[in-house]
Protein backbone atom coordinates (compact mmCIF):
# COMPACT_ATOMS: atom_id res chain seq x y z
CA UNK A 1 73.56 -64.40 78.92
CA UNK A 2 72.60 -62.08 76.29
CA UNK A 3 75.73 -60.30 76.19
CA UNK A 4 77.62 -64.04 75.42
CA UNK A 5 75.31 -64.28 72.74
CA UNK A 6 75.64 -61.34 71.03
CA UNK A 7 79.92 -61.93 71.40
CA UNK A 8 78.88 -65.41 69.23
CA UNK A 9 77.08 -63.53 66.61
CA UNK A 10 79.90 -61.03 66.29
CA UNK A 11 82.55 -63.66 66.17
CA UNK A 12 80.48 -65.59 63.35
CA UNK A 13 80.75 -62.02 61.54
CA UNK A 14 84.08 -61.75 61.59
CA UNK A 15 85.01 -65.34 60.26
CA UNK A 16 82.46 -64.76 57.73
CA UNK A 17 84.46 -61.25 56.64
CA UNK A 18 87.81 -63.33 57.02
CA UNK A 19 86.88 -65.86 54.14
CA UNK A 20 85.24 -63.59 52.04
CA UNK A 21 88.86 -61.21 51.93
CA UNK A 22 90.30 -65.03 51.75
CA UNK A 23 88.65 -65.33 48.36
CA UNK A 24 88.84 -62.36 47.09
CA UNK A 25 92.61 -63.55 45.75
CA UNK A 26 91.03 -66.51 43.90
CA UNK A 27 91.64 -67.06 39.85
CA UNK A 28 89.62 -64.59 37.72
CA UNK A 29 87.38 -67.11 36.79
CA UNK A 30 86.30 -67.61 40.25
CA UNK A 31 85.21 -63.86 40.38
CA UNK A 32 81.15 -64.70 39.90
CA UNK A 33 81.69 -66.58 42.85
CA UNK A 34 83.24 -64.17 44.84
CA UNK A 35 80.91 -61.43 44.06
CA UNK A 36 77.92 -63.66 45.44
CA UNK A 37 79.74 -64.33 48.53
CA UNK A 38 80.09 -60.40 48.78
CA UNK A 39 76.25 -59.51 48.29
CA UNK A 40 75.65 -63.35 50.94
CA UNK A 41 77.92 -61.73 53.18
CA UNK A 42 75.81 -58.01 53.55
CA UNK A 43 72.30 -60.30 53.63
CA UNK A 44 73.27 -62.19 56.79
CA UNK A 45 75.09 -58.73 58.10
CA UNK A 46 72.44 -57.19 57.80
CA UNK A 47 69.69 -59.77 58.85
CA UNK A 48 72.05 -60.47 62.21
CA UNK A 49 72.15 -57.10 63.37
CA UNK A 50 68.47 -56.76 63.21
CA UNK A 51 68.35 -60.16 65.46
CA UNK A 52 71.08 -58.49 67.61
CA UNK A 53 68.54 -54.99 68.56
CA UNK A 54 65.78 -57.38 69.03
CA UNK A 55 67.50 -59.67 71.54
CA UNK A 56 68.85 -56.96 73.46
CA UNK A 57 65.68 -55.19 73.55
CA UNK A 58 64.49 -58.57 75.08
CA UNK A 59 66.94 -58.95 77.56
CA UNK A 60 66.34 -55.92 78.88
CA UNK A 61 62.96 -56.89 79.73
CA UNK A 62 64.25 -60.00 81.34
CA UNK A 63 66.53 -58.44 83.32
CA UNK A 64 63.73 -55.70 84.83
CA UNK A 65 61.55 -58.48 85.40
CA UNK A 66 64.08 -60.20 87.47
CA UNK A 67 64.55 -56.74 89.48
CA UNK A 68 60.66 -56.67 90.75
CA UNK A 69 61.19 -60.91 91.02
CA UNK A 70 64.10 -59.81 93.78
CA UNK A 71 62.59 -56.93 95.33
CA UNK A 72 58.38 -58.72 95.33
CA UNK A 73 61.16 -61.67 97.68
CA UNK A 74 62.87 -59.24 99.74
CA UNK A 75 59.52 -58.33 100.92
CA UNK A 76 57.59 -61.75 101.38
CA UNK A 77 61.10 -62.68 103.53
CA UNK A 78 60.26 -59.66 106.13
CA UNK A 79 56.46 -61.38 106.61
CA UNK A 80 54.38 -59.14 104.46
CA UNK A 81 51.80 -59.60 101.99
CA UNK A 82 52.15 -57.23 99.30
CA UNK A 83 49.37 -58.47 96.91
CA UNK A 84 46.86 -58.68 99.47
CA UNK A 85 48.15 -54.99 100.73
CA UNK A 86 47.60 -54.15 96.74
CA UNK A 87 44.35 -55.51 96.61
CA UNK A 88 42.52 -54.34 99.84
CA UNK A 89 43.99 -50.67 98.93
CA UNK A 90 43.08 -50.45 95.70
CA UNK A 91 40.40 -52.39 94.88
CA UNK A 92 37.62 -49.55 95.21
CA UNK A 93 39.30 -46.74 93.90
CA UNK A 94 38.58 -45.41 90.29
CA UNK A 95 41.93 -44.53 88.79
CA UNK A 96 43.62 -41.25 90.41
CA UNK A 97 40.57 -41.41 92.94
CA UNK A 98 41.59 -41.58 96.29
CA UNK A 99 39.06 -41.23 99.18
CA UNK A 100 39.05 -39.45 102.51
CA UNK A 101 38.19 -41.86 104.84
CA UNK A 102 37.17 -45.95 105.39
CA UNK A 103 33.90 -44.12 106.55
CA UNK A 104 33.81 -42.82 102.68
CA UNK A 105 34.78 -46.15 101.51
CA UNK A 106 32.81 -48.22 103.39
CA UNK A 107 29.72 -45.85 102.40
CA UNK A 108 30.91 -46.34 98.42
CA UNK A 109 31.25 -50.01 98.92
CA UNK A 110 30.06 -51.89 102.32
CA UNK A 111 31.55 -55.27 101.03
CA UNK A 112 35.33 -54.04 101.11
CA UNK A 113 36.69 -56.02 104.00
CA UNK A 114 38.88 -54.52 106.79
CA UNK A 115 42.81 -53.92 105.92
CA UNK A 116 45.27 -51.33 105.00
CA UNK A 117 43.95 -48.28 102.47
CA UNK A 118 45.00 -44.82 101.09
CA UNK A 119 42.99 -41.78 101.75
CA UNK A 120 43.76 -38.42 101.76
CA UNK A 121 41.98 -36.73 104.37
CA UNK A 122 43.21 -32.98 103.20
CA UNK A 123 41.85 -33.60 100.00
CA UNK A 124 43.47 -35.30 96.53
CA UNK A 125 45.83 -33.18 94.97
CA UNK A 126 46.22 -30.39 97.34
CA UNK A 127 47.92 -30.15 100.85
CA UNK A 128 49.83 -33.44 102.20
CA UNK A 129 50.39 -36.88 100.42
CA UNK A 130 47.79 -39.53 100.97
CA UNK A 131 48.14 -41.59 104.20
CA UNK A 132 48.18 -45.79 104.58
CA UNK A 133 45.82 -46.57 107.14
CA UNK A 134 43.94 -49.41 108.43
CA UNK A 135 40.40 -48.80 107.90
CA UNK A 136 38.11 -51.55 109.80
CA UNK A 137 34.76 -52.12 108.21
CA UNK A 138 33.21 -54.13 111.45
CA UNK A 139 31.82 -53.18 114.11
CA UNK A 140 34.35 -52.29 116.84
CA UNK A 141 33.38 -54.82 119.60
CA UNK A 142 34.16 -57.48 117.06
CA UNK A 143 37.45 -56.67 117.96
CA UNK A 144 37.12 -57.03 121.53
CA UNK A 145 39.58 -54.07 122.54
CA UNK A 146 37.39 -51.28 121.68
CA UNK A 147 35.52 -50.50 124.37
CA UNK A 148 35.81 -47.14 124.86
CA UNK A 149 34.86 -45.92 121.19
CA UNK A 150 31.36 -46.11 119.19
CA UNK A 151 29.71 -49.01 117.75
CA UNK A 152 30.48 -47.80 113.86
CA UNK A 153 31.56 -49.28 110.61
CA UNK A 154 34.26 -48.17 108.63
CA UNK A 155 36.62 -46.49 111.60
CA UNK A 156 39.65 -44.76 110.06
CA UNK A 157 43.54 -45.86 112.57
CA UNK A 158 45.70 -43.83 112.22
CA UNK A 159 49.11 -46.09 112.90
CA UNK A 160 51.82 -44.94 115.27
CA UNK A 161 55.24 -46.27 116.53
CA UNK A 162 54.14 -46.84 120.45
CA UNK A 163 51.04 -49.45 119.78
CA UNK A 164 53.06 -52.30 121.45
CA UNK A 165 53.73 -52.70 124.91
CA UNK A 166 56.87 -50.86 126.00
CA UNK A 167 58.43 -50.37 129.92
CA UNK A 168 58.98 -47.47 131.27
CA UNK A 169 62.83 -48.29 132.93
CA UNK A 170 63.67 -47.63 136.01
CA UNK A 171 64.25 -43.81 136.29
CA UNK A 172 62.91 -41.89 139.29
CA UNK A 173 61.79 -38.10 138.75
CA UNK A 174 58.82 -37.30 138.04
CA UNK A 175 58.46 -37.82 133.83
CA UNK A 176 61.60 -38.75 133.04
CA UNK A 177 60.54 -41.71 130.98
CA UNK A 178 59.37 -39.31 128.23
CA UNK A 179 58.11 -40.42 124.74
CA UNK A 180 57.00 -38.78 121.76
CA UNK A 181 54.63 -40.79 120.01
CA UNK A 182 55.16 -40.34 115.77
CA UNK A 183 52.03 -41.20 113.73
CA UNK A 184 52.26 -42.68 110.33
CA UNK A 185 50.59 -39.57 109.09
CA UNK A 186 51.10 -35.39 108.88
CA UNK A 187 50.07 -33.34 111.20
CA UNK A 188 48.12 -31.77 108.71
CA UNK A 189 46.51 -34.93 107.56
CA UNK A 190 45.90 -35.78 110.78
CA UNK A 191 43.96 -32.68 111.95
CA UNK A 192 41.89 -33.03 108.50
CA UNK A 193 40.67 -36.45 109.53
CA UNK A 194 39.77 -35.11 112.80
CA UNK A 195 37.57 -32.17 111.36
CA UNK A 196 35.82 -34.43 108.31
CA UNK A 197 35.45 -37.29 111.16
CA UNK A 198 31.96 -36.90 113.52
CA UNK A 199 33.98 -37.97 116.54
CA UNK A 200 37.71 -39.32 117.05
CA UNK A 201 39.44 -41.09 120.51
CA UNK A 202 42.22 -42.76 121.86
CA UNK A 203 43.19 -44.24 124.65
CA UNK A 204 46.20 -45.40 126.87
CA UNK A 205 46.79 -48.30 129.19
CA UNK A 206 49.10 -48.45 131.82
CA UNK A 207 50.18 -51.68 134.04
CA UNK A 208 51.63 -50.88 137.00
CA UNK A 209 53.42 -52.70 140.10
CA UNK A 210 54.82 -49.94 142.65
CA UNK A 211 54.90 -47.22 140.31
CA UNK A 212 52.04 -45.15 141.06
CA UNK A 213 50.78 -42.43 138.82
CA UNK A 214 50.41 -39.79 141.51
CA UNK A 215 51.50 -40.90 145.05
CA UNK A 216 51.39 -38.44 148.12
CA UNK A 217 50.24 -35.20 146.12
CA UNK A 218 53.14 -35.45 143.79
CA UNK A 219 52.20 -36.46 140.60
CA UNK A 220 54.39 -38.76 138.39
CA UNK A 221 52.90 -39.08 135.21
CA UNK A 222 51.28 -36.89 132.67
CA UNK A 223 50.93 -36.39 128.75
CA UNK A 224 50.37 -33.67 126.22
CA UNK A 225 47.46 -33.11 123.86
CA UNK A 226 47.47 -31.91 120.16
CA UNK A 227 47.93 -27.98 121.10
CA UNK A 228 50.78 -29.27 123.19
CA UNK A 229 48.61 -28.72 126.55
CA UNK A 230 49.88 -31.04 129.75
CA UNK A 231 47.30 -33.25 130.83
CA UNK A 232 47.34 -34.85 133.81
CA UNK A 233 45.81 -38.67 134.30
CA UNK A 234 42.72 -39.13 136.47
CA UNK A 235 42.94 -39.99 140.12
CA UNK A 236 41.67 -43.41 139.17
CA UNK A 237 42.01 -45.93 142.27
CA UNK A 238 44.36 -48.47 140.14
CA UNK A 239 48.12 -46.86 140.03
CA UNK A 240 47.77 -44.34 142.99
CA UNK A 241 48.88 -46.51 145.78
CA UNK A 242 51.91 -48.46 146.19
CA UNK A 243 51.26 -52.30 145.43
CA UNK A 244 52.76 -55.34 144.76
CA UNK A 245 50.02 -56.87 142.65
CA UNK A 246 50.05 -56.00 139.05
CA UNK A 247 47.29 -53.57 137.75
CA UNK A 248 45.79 -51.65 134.74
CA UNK A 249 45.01 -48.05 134.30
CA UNK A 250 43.06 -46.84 131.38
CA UNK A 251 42.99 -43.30 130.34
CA UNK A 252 40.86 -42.34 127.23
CA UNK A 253 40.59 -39.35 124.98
CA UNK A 254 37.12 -38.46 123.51
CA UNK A 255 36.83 -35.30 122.31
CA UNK A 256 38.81 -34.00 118.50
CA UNK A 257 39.39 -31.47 120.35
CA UNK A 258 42.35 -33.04 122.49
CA UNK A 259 43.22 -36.38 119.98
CA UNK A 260 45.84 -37.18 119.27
CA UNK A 261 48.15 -38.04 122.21
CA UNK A 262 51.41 -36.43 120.75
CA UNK A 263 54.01 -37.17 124.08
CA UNK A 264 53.89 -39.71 127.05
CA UNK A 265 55.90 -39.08 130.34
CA UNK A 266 56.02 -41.82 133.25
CA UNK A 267 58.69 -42.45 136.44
CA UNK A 268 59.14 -45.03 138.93
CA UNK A 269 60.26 -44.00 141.72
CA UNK A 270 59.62 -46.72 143.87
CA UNK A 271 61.89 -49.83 141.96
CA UNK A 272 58.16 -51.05 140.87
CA UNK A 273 57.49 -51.44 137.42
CA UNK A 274 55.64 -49.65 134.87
CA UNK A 275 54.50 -50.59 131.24
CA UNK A 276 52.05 -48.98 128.76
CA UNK A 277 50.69 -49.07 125.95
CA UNK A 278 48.78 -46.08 123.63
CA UNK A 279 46.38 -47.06 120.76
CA UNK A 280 45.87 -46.26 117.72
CA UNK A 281 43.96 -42.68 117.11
CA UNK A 282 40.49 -43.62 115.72
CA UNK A 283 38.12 -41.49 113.99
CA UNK A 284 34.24 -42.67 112.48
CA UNK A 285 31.50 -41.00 110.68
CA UNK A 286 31.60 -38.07 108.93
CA UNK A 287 31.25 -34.28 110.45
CA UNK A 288 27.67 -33.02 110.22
CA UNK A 289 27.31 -29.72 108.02
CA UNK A 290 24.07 -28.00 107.23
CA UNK A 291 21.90 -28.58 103.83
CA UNK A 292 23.31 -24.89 103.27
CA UNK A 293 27.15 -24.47 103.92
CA UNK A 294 28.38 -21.65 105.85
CA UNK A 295 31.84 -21.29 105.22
CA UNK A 296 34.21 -22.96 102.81
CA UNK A 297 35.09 -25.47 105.82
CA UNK A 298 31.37 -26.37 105.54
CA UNK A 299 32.01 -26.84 101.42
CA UNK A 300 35.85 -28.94 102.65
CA UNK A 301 33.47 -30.98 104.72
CA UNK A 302 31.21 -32.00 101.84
CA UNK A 303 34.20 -32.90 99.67
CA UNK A 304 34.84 -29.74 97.61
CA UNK A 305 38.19 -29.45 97.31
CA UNK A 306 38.78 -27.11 93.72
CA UNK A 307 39.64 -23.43 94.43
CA UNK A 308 37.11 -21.22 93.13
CA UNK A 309 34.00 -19.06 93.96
CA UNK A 310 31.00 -20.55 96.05
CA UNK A 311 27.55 -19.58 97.63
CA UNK A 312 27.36 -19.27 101.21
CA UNK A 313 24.78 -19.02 103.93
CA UNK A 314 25.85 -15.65 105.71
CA UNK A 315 23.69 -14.64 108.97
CA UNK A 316 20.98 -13.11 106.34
CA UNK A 317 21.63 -12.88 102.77
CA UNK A 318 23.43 -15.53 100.40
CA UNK A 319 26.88 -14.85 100.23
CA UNK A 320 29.63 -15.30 97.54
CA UNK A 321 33.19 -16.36 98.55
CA UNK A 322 36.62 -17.56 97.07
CA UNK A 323 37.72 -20.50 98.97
CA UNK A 324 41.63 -21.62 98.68
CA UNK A 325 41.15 -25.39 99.53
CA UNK A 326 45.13 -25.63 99.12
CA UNK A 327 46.08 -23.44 102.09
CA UNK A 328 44.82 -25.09 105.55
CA UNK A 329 41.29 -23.84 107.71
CA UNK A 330 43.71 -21.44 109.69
CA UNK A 331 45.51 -19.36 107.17
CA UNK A 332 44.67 -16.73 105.43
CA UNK A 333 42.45 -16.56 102.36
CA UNK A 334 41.81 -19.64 102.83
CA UNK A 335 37.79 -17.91 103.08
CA UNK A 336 37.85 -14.48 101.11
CA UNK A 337 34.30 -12.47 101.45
CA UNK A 338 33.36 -11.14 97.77
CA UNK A 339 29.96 -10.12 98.30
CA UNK A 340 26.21 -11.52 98.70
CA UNK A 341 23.56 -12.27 96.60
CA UNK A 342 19.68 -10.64 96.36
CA UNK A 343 18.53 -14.07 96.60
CA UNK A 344 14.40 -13.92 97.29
CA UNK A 345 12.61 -17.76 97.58
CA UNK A 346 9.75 -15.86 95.70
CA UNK A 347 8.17 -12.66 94.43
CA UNK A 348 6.56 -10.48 96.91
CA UNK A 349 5.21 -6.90 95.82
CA UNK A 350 1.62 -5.31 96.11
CA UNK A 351 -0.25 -2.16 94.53
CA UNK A 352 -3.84 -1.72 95.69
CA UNK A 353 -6.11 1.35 95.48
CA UNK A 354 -9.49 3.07 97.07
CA UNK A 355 -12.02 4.02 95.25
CA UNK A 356 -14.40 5.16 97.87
CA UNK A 357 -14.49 8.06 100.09
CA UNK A 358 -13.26 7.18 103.62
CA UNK A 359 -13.69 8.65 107.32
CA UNK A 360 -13.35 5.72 109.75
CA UNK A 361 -10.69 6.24 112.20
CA UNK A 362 -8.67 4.20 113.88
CA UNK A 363 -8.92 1.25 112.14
CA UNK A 364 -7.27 -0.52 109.30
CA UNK A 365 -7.34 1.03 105.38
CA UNK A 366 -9.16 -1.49 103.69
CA UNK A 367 -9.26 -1.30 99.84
CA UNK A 368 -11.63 -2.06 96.64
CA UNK A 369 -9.04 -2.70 93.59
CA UNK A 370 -6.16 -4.74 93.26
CA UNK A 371 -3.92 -4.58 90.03
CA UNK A 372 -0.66 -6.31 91.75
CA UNK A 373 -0.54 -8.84 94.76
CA UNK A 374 2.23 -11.31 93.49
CA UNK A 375 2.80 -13.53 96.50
CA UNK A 376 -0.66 -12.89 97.78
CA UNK A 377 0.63 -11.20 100.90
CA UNK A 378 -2.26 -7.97 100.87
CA UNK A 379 -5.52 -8.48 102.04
CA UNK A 380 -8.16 -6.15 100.35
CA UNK A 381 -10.92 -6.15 102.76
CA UNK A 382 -8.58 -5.71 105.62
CA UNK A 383 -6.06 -3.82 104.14
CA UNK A 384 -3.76 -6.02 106.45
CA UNK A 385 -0.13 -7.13 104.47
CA UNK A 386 1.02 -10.17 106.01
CA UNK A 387 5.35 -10.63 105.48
CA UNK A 388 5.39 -14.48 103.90
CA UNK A 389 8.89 -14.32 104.93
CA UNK A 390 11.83 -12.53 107.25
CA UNK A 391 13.20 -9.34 104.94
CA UNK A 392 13.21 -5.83 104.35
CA UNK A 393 10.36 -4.40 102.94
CA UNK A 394 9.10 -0.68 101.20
CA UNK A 395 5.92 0.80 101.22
CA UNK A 396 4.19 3.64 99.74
CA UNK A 397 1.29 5.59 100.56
CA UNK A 398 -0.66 8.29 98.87
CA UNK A 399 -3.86 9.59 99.36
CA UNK A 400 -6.10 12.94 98.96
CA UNK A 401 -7.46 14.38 102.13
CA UNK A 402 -10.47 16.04 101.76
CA UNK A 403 -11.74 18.73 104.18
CA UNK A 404 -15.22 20.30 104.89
CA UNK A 405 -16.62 23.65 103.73
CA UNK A 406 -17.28 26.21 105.95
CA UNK A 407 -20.73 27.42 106.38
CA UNK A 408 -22.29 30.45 107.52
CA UNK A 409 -22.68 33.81 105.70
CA UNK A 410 -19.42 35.15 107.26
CA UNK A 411 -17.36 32.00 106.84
CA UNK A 412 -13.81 32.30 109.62
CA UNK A 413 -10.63 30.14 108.91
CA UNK A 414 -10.98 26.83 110.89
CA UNK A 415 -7.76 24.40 111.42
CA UNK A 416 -8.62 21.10 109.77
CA UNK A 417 -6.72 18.12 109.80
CA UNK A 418 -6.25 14.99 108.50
CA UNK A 419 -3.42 12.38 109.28
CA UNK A 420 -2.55 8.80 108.37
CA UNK A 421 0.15 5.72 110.03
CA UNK A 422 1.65 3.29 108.77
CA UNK A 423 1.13 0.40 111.70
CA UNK A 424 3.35 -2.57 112.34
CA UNK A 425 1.75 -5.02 114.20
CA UNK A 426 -0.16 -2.55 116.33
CA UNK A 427 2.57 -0.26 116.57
CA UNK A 428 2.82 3.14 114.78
CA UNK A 429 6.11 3.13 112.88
CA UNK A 430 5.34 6.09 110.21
CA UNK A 431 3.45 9.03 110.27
CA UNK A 432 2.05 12.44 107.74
CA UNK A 433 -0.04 14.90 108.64
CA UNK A 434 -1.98 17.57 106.58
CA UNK A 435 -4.09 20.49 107.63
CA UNK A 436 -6.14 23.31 106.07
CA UNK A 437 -8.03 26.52 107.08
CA UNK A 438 -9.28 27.83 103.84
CA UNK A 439 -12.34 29.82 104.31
CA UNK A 440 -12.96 29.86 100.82
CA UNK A 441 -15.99 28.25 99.50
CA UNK A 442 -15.40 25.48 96.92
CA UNK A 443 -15.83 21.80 96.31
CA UNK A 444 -12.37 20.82 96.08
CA UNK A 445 -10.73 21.54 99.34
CA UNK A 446 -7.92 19.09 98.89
CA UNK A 447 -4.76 18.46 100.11
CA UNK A 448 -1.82 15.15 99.34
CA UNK A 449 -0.75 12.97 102.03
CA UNK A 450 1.89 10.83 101.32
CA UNK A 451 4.05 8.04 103.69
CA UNK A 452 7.38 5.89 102.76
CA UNK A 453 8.85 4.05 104.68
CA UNK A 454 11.39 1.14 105.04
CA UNK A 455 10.83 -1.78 107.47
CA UNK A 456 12.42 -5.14 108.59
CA UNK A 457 9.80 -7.83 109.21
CA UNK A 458 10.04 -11.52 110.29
CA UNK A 459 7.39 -13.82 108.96
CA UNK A 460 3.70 -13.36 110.11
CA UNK A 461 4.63 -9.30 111.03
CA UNK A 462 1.34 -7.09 109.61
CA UNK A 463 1.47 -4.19 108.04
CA UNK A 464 -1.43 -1.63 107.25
CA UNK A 465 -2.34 2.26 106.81
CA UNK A 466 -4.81 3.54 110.11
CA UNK A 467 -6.12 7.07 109.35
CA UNK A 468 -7.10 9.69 112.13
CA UNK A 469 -8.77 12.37 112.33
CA UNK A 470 -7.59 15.74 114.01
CA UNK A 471 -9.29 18.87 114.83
CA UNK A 472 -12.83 19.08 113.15
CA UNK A 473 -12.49 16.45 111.01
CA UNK A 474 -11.59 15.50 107.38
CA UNK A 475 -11.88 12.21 105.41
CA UNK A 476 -9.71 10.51 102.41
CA UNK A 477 -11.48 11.65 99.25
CA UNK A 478 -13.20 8.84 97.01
CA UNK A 479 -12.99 8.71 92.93
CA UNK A 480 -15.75 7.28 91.66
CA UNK A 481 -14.43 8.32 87.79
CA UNK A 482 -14.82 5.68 85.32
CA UNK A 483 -12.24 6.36 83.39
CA UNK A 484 -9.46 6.39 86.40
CA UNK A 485 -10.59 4.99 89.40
CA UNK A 486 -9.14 4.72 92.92
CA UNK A 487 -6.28 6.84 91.49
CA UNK A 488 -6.41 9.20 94.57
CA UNK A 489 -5.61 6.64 97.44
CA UNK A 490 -3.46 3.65 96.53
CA UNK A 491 -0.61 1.72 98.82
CA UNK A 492 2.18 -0.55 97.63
CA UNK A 493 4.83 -2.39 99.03
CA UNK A 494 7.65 -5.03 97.76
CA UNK A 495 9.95 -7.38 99.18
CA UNK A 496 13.30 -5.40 98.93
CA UNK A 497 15.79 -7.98 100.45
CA UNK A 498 14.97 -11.57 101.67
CA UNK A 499 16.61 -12.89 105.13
CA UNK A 500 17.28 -16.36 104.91
């Protein structure tokens, strides 16, 4: 039509240009006139041309319009509803947002109704294309069927070629009615939906009339997992005998770690018949991870799906990893290890000193001064540290062992001694020792002892110094001095590494 149109225009053009050379052989006095016609005749060229882009450009429109008009009919003529297909799909998506699974979308929205939907179980933009599945957002008795599977809203079907009942012929060795069963989905899409889902299932039903499943010890029938693992069905009391009377075997998967059936193998070798029927693969709820991921299948299973670097809960520090959400679970670097963090929930460090002379044995340190006890974890009176939480810890001990004089106008070299632990929960972990035989007289027989030591503790472990006393005697030395107190015996400690 527009092409006609156009030819009209064109001819009007060319009579136009016919007359106008047609009167360009008129009298000179007609010459005026002839000049006007000239500057008429490049007006209405020009002004017809213009019409003639804008009219095509129209009918070009027309003619696309009447393309979706043909294809919208080709489809209502095969039975389906396209608009309604639109709507239910796309309804609660934000543009280029695509969910991964009707247990998402009925979470996001619990008014969408049951139908056909996109998701994209491996994640949007990475991996596989999204699937079309029919997501039902009732309860699954409502349905009738559904026996076998949970009470939940929002169960993600996966569709499949062998939903409809289909006989099994009339072949005789054992599997030799063999079918492969080909899901509207990927592999890959479909083992995603299986690890975000909390539980999946499917099941298979079988009618049979003289064509047992297992007869006599030989078995007849069997059918092959995910892994491709044979599977036999149970020794159920319906197709095992030979019978004229009609009956119905069901045989249900419900574990992900078997779903879906991927291959289906029956016989009858008795003339009976045989007919089954495999549903859809089903999969509800949502895979329960820890407030804390572990792994970047823990971070998949929360929704992350951007490459990058994330904080992990190793067995006891923080760790940092890269996680490739664009290569699957199984491959490599999908998890790479970088590191871990110091993390520590709070501060935990001590320094307390003694400023009294000490001689008590074998009992806990206590202490008179405190300049540090962030976290509160040392006990002054005590002496008793108490770990707030599981970690490694250092401590530090110093003190001045002081020794007695020795007496008598003729003084002999005695062995003194003087040593200190360092006691975890009862249990001597550290140990120093000093001694000292001087016989000379003087008021400052002295001598350091010192203890470090590194220890793991779990919360509630206690820590303290114990002092003992060896051969005839000795005692930690006191500093009553103003100016620098307790400067002799002190003990400090700090949370070096938390466990979490």
């Amino acid at each position: 039509m527009g092409h006609n149109f156009c030819g009209t225009i064109r001819s009007f053009l060319l009579i136009l240009a016919l007359s106008t050379c047609y009167l360009t052989a008129a009298p000179p006095d007609g010459q005026a006139r002839i000049e006007q016609l000239e500057e008429n005749y490049v007006n209405i060229k020009e002004h017809f041309e213009a019409k003639i882009i804008d009219l095509e450009k129209k009918v070009g429109q027309l003619e696309e319009k009447i393309k979706k008009q043909d294809s919208l009919l080709a489809v209502l003529k095969k039975g389906l509803h396209p608009l309604k297909d639109n709507i239910d799909t796309n309804q609660h998506l934000r543009p280029n947002a695509i969910l991964r699974t009707c247990h998402e979308i009925n979470v996001a929205n619990p008014s969408y109704p049951s139908g056909m939907y996109w998701i994209d179980p491996d994640g949007q933009g990475i991996g596989d294309p999204p699937i079309h599945v029919y997501c039902d957002m009732e309860a699954p008795e409502a349905n009738g069927d559904n026996w076998w599977f949970d009470a939940v809203k929002g169960t993600t079907s996966i569709v499949h070629d062998s939903e409809s009942e289909m006989d099994i012929g009339s072949c005789t060795e054992p599997g030799c009615y063999s079918r492969q069963i080909k899901y509207n989905a990927s592999d890959v899409q479909i083992q995603a939906l299986i690890q975000f889902s909390e539980n999946c299932a499917q099941n298979i039903e079988y009618y049979c009339r003289n064509s047992p499943l297992k007869y006599n010890g030989t078995v007849y029938a069997w059918w092959y997992d995910k892994d491709g693992n044979r599977k036999e069905f149970p020794s159920s009391t319906n197709c095992v005998n030979l019978d004229d009377t009609e009956k119905t075997e069901h045989d249900s998967i419900l574990s992900r770690d078997t779903v879906p059936y991927t291959r289906i193998l029956f016989s009858n070798p008795f003339k009976g018949s045989g007919k089954h029927k495999v549903s859809r693969l089903r999969c509800h709820g949502k895979e329960n991870t820890e407030a804390m991921p572990r792994s970047c299948e823990d971070l998949w299973r929360m929704g992350h799906t951007l490459n990058g670097i994330y904080s992990v809960r190793g067995d006891k520090q923080v760790e940092t990893v890269f996680c490739q959400f664009d290569k699957r679970h199984n491959e490599q670097d999908f998890q790479k290890r970088i590191g871990y963090q110091d993390i520590k929930t709070r501060p935990i460090y001590f320094y307390v000193q003694k400023d009294k002379s000490f001689s008590q044995s074998n009992v806990s340190l206590p202490f008179e001064r405190s300049l540090v006890n962030i976290g509160g974890a040392m006990d002054l009176p005590s002496g008793v540290f108490t770990a707030p939480v599981n970690g490694t810890y250092f401590f530090s001990f110093a003190g001045l062992a002081q020794f007695p004089m020795p007496t008598g106008p003729d003084p002999v070299p005695v062995l003194r001694e003087l040593g200190a632990n360092l006691y975890k929960n009862g249990i001597s972990i550290a140990t120093s020792q000093v001694n000292n035989g001087s016989p000379v007289s003087s008021p400052f027989n002295l001598s350091p002892i010192t203890i470090q030591s590194t220890v793991s503790l779990q919360a509630g472990d206690k820590v303290w110094i114990q002092i003992f006393i060896g051969k005839n005697g000795g005692y930690l030395h006191g500093n009553n001095n103003q100016v620098n107190p307790g400067a002799h015996t002190n003990f400090n400690g700090l949370l070096l590494e938390e466990e979490i």
